[in-house]
PDB file of N, CA and C in Angstrom:
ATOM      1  N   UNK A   1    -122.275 -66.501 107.265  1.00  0.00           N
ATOM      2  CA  UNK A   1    -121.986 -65.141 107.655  1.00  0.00           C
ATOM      3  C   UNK A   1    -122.466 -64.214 106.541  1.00  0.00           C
ATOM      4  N   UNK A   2    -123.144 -63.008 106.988  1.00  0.00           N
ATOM      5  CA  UNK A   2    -123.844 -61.874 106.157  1.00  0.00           C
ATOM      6  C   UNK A   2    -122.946 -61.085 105.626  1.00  0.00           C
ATOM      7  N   UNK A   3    -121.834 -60.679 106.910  1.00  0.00           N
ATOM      8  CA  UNK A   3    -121.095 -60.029 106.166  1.00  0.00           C
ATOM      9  C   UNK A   3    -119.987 -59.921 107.064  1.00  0.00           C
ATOM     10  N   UNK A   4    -118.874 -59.301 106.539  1.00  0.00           N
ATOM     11  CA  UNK A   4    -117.956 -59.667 107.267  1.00  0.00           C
ATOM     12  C   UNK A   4    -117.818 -59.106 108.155  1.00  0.00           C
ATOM     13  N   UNK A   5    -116.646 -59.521 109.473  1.00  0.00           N
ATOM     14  CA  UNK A   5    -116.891 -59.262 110.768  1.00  0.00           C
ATOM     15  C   UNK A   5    -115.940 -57.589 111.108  1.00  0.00           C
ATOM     16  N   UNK A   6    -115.609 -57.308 109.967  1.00  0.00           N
ATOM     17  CA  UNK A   6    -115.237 -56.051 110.546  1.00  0.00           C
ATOM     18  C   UNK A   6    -116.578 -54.852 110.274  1.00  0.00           C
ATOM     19  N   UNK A   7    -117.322 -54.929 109.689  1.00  0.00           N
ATOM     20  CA  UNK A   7    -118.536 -54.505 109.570  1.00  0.00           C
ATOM     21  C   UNK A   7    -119.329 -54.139 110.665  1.00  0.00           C
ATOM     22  N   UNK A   8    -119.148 -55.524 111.587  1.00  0.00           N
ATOM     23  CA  UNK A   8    -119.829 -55.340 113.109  1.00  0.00           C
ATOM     24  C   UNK A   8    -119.368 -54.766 113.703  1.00  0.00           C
ATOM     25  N   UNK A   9    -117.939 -54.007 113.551  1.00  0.00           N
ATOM     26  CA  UNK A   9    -117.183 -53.744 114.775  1.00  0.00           C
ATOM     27  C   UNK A   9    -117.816 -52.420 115.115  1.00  0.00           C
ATOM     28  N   UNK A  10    -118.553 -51.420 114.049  1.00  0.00           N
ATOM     29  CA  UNK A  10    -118.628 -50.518 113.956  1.00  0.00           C
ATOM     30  C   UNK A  10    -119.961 -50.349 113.979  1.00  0.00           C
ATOM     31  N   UNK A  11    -120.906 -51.290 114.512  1.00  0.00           N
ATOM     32  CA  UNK A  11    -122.510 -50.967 114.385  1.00  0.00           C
ATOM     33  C   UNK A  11    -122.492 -50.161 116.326  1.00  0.00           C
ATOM     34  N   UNK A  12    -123.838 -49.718 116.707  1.00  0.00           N
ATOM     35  CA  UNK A  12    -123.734 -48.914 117.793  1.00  0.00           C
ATOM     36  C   UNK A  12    -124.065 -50.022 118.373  1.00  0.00           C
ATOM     37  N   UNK A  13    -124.513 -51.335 118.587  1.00  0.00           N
ATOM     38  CA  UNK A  13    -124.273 -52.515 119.755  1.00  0.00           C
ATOM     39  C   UNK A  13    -122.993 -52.572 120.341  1.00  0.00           C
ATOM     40  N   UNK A  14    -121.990 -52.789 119.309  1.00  0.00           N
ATOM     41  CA  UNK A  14    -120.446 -52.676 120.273  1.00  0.00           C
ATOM     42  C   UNK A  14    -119.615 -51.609 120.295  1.00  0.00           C
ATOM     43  N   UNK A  15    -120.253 -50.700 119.563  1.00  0.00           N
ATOM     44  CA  UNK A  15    -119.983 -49.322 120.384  1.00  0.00           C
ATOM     45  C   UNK A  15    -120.220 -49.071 121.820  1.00  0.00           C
ATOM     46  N   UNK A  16    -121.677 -48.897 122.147  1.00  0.00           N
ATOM     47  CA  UNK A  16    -122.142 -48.891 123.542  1.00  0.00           C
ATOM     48  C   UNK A  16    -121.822 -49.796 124.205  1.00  0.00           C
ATOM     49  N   UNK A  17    -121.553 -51.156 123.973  1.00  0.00           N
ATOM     50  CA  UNK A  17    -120.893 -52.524 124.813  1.00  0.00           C
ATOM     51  C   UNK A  17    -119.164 -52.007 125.411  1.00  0.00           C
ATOM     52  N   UNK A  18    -118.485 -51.799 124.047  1.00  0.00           N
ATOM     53  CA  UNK A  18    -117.519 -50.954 124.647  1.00  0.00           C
ATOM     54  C   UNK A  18    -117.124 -50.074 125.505  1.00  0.00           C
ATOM     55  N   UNK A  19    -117.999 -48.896 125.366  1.00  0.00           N
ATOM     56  CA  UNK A  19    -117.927 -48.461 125.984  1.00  0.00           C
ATOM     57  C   UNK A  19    -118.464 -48.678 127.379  1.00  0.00           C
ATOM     58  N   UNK A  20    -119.478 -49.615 128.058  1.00  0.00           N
ATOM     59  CA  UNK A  20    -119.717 -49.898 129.052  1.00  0.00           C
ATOM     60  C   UNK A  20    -118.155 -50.485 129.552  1.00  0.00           C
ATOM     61  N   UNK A  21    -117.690 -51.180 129.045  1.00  0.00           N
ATOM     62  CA  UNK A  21    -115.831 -51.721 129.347  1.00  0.00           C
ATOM     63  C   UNK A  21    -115.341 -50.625 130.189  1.00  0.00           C
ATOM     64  N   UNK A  22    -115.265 -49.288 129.356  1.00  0.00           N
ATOM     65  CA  UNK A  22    -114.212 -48.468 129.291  1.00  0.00           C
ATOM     66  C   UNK A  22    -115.100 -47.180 130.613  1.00  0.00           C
ATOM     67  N   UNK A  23    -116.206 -47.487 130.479  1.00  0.00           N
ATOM     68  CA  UNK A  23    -116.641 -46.426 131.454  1.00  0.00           C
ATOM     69  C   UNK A  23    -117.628 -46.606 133.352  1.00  0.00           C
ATOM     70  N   UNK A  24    -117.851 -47.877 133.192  1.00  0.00           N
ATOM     71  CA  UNK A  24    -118.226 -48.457 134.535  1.00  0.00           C
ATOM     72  C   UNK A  24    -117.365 -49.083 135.444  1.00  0.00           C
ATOM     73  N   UNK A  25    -117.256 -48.217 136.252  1.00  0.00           N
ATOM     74  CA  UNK A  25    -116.135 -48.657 136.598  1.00  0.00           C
ATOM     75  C   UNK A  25    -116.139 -50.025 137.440  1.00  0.00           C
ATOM     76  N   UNK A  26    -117.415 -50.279 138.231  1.00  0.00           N
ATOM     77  CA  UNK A  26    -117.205 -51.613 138.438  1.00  0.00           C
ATOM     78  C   UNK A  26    -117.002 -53.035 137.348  1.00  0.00           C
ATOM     79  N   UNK A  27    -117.125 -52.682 136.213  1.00  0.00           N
ATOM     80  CA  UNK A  27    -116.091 -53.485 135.108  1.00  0.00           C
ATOM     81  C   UNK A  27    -115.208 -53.677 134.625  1.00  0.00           C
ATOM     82  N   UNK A  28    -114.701 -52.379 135.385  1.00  0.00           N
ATOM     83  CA  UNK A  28    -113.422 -51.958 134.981  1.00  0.00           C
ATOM     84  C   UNK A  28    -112.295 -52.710 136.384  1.00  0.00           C
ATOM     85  N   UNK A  29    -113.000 -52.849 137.493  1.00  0.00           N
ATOM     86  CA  UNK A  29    -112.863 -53.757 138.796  1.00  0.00           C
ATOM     87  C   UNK A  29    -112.349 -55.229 138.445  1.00  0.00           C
ATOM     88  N   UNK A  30    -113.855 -55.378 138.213  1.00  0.00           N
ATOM     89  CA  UNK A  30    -114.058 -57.198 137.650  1.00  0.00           C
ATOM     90  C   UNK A  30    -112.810 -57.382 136.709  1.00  0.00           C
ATOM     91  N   UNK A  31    -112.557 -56.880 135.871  1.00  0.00           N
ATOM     92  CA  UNK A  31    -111.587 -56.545 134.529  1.00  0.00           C
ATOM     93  C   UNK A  31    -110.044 -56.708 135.266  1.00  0.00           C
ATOM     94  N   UNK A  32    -109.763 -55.770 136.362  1.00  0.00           N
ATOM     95  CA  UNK A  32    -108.664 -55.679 136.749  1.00  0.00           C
ATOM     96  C   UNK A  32    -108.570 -56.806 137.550  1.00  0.00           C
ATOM     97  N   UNK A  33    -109.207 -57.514 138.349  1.00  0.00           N
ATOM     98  CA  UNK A  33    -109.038 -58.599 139.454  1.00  0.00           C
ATOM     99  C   UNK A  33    -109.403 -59.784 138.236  1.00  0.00           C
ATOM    100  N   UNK A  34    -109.927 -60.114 137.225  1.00  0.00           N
ATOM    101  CA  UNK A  34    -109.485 -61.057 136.439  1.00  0.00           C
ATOM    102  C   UNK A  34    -107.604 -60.994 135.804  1.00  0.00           C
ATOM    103  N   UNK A  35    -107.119 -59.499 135.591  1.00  0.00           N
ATOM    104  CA  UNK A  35    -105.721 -59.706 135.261  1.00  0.00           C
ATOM    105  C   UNK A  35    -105.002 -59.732 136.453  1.00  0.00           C
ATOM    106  N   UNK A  36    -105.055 -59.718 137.369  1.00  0.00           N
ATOM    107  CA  UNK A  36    -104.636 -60.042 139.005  1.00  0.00           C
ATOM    108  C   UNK A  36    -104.282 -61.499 139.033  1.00  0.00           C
ATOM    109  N   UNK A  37    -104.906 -62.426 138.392  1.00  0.00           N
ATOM    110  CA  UNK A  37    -105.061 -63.859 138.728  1.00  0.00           C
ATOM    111  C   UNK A  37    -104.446 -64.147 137.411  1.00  0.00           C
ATOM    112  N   UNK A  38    -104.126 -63.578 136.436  1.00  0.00           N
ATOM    113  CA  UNK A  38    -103.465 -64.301 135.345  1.00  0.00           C
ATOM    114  C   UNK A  38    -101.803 -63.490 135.757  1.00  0.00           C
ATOM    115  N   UNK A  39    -101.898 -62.563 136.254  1.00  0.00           N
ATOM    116  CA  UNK A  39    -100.153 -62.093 136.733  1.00  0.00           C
ATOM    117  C   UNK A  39     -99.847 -62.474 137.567  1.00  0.00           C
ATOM    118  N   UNK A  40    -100.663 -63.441 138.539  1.00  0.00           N
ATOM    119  CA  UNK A  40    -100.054 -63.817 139.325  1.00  0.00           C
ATOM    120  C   UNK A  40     -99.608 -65.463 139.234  1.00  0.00           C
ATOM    121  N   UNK A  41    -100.820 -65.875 137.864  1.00  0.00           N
ATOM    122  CA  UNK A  41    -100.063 -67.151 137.411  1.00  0.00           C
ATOM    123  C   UNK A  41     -98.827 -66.919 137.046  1.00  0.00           C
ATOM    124  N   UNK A  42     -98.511 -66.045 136.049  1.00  0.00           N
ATOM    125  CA  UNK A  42     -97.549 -66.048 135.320  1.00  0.00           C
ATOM    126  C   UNK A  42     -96.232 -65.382 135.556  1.00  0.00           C
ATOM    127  N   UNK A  43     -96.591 -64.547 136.700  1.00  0.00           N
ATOM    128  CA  UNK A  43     -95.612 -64.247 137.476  1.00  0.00           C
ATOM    129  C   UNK A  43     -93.610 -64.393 137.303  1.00  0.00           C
ATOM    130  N   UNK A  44     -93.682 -65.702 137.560  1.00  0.00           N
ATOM    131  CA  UNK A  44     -92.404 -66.101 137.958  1.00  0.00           C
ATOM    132  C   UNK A  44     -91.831 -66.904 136.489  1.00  0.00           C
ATOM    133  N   UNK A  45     -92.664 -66.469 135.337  1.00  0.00           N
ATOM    134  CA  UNK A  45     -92.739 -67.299 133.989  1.00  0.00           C
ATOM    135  C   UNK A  45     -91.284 -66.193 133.421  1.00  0.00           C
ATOM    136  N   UNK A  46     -90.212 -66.760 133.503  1.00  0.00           N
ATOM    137  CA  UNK A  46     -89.344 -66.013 132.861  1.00  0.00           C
ATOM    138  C   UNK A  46     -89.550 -65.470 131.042  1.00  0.00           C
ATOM    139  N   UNK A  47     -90.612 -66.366 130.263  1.00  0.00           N
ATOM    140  CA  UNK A  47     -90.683 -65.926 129.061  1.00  0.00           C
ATOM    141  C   UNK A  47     -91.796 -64.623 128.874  1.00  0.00           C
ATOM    142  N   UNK A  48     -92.487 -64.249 129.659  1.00  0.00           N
ATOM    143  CA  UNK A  48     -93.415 -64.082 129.509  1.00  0.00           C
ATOM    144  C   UNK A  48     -92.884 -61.852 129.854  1.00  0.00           C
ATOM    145  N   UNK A  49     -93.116 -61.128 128.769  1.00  0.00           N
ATOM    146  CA  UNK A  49     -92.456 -59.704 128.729  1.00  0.00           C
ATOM    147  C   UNK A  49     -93.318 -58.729 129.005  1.00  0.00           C
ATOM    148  N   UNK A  50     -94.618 -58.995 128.906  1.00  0.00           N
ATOM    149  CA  UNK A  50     -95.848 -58.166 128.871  1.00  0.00           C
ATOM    150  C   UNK A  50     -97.245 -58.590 128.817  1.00  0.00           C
ATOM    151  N   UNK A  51     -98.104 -58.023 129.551  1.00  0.00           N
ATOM    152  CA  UNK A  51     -99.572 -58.722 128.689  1.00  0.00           C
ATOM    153  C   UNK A  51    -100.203 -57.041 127.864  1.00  0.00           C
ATOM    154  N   UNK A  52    -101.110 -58.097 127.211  1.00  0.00           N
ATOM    155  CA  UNK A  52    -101.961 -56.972 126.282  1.00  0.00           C
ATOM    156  C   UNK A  52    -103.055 -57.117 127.144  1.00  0.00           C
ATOM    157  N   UNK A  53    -104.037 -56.068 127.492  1.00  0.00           N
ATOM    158  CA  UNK A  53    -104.764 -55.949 128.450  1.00  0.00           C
ATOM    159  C   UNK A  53    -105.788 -55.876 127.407  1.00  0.00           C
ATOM    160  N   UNK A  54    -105.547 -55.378 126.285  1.00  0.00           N
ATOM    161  CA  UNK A  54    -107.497 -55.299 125.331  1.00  0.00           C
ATOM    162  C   UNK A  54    -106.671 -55.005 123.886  1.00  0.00           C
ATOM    163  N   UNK A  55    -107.053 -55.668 123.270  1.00  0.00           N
ATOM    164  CA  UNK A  55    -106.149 -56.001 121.290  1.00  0.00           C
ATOM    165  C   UNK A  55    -107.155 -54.497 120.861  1.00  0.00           C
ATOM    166  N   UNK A  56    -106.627 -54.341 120.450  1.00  0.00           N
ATOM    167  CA  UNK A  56    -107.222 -52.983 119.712  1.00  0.00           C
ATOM    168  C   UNK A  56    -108.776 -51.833 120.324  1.00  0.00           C
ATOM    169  N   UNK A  57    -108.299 -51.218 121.376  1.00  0.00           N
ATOM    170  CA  UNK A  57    -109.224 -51.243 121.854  1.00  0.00           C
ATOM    171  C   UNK A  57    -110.049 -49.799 121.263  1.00  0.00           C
ATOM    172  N   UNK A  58    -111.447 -50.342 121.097  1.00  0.00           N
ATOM    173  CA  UNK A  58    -112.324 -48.874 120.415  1.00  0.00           C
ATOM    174  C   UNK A  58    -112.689 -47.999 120.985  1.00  0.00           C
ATOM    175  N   UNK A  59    -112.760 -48.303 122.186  1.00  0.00           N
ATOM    176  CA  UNK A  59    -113.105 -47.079 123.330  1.00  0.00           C
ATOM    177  C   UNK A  59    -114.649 -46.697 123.318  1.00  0.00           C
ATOM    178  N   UNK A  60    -114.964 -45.421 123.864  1.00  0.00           N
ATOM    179  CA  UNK A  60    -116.553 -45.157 123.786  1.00  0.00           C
ATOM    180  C   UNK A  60    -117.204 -45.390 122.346  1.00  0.00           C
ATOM    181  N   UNK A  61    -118.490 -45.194 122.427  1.00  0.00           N
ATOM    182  CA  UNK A  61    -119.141 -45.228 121.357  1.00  0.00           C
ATOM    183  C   UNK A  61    -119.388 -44.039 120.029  1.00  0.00           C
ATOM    184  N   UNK A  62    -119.009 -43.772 119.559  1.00  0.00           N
ATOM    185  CA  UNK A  62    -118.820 -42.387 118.533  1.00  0.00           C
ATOM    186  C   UNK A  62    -120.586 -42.080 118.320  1.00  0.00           C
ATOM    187  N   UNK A  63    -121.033 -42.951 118.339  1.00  0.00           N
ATOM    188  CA  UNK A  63    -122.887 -42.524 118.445  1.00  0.00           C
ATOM    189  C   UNK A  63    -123.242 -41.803 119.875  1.00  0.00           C
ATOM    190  N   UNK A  64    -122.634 -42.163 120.411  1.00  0.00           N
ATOM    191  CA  UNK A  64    -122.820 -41.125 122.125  1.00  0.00           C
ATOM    192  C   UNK A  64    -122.095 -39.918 122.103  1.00  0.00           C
ATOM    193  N   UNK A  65    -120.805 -40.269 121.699  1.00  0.00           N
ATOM    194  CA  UNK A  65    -119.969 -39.159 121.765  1.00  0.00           C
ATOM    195  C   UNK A  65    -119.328 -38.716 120.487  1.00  0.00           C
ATOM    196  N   UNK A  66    -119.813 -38.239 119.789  1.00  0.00           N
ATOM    197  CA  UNK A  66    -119.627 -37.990 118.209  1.00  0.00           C
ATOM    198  C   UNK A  66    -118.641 -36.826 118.295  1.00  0.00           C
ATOM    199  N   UNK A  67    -118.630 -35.860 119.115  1.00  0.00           N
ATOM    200  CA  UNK A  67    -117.712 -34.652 119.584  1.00  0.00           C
ATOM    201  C   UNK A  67    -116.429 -34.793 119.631  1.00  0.00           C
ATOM    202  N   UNK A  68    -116.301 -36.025 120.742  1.00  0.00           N
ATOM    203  CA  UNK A  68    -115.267 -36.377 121.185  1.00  0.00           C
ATOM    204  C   UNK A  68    -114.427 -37.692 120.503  1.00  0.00           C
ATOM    205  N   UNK A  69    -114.890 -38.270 119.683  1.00  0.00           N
ATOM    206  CA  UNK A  69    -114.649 -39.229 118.675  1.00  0.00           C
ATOM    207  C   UNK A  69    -113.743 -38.802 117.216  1.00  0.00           C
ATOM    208  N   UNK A  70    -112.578 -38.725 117.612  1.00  0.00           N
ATOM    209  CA  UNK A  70    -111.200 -38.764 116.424  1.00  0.00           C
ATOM    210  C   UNK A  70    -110.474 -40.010 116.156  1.00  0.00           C
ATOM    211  N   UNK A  71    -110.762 -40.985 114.920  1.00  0.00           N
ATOM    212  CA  UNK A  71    -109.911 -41.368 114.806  1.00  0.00           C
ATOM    213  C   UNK A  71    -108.458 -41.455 114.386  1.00  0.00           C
ATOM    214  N   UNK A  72    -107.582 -42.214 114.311  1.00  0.00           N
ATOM    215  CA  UNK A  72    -107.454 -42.965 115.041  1.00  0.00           C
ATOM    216  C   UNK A  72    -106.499 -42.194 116.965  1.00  0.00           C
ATOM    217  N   UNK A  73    -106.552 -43.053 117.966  1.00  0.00           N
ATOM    218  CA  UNK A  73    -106.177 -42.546 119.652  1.00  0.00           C
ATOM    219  C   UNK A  73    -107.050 -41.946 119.752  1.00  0.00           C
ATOM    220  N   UNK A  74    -108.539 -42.394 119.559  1.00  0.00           N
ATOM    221  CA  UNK A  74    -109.696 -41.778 120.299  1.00  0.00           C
ATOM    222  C   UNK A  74    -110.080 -41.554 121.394  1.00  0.00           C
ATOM    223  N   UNK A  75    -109.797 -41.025 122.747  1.00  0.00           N
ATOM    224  CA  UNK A  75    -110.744 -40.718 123.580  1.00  0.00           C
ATOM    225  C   UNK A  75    -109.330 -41.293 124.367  1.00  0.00           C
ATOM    226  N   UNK A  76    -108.286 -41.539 124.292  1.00  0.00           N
ATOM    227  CA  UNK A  76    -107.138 -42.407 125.235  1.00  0.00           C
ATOM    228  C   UNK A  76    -107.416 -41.924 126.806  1.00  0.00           C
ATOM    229  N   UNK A  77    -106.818 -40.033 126.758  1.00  0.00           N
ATOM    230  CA  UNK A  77    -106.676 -39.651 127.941  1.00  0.00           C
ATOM    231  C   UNK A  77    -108.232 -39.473 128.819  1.00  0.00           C
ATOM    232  N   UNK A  78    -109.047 -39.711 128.132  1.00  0.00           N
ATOM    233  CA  UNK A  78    -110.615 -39.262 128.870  1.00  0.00           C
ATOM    234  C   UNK A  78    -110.948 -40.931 128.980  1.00  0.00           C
ATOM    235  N   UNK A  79    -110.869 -41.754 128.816  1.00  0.00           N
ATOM    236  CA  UNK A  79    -111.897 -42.726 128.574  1.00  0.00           C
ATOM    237  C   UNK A  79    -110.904 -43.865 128.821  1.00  0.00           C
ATOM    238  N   UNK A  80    -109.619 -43.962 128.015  1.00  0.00           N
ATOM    239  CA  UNK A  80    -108.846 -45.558 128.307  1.00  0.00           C
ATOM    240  C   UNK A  80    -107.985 -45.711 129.098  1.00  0.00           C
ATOM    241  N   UNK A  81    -107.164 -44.486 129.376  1.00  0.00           N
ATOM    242  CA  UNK A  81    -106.264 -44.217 130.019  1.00  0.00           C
ATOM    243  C   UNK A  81    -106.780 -44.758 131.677  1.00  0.00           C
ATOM    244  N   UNK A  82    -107.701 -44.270 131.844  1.00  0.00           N
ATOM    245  CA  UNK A  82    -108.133 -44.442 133.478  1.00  0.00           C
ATOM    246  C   UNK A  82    -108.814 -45.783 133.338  1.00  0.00           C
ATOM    247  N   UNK A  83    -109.178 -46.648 132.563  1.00  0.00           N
ATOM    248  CA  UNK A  83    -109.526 -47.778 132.667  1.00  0.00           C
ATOM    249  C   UNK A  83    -108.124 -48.423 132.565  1.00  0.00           C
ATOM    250  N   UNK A  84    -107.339 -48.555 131.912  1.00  0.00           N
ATOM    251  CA  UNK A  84    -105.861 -49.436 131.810  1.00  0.00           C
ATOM    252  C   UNK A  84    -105.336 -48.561 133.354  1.00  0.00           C
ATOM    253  N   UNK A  85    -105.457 -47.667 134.139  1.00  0.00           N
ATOM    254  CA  UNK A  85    -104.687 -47.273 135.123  1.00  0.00           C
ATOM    255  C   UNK A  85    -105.153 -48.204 135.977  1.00  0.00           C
ATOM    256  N   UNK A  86    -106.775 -48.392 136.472  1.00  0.00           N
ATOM    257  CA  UNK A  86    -107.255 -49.249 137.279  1.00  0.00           C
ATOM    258  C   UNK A  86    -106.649 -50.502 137.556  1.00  0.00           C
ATOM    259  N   UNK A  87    -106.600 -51.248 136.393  1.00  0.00           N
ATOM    260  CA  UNK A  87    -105.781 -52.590 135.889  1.00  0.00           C
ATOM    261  C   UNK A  87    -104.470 -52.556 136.310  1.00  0.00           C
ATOM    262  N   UNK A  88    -103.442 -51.606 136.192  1.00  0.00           N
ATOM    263  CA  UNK A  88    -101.991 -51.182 136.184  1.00  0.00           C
ATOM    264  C   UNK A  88    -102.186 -51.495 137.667  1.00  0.00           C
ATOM    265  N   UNK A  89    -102.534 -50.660 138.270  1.00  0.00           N
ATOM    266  CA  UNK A  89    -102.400 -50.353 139.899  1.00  0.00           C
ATOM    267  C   UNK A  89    -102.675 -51.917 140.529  1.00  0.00           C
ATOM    268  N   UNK A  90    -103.790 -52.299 139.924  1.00  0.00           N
ATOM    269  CA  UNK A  90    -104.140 -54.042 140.417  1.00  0.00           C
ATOM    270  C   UNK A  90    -103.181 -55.231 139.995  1.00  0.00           C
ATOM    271  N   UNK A  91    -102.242 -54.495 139.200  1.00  0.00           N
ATOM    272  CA  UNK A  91    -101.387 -55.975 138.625  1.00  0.00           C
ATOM    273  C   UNK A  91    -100.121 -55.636 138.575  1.00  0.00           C
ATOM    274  N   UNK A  92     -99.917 -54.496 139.655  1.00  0.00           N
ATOM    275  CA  UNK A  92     -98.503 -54.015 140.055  1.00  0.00           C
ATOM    276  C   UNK A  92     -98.165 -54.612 141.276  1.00  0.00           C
TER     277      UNK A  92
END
């Protein structure tokens, strides 16, 4: 390894990858009907309190949208919010 992996997190490849997540919405589909099939495994799992739908999520790309890019709760109500709603509605 070149260098370490928090380094990558922040190059514009997974910026723009991200943000394809957070802004197409037919991925945002695929995304929700994959957590459809894990809530419905787990369903009736009395231990089980919550899922995490995306571990830290970066949202759009700050090279596209440099305007709209504050860290940290970047872009929640424009950009993540309606991608985690998609998901919500599918695994309710």
């Amino acid at each position: 390894m070149k260098e370490v992996f928090f380094k990558y997190y922040f190059t514009k490849a997974v910026g723009e990858n991200s943000e394809k997540i957070f802004t197409l919405e037919n991925i945002a589909e695929e995304f929700a009907n994959f957590w459809a099939i894990v809530v419905t495994y787990f369903k009736d799992e009395p231990n089980v309190i919550g899922y995490e739908i995306i571990n830290e999520p970066f949202g759009v790309s700050p090279y596209n949208h440099f305007k709209d890019f504050v860290w940290p709760g970047v872009q929640n109500d424009k950009y993540i919010m309606p991608f985690y709603k998609i998901i919500n509605d599918k695994i309710r």
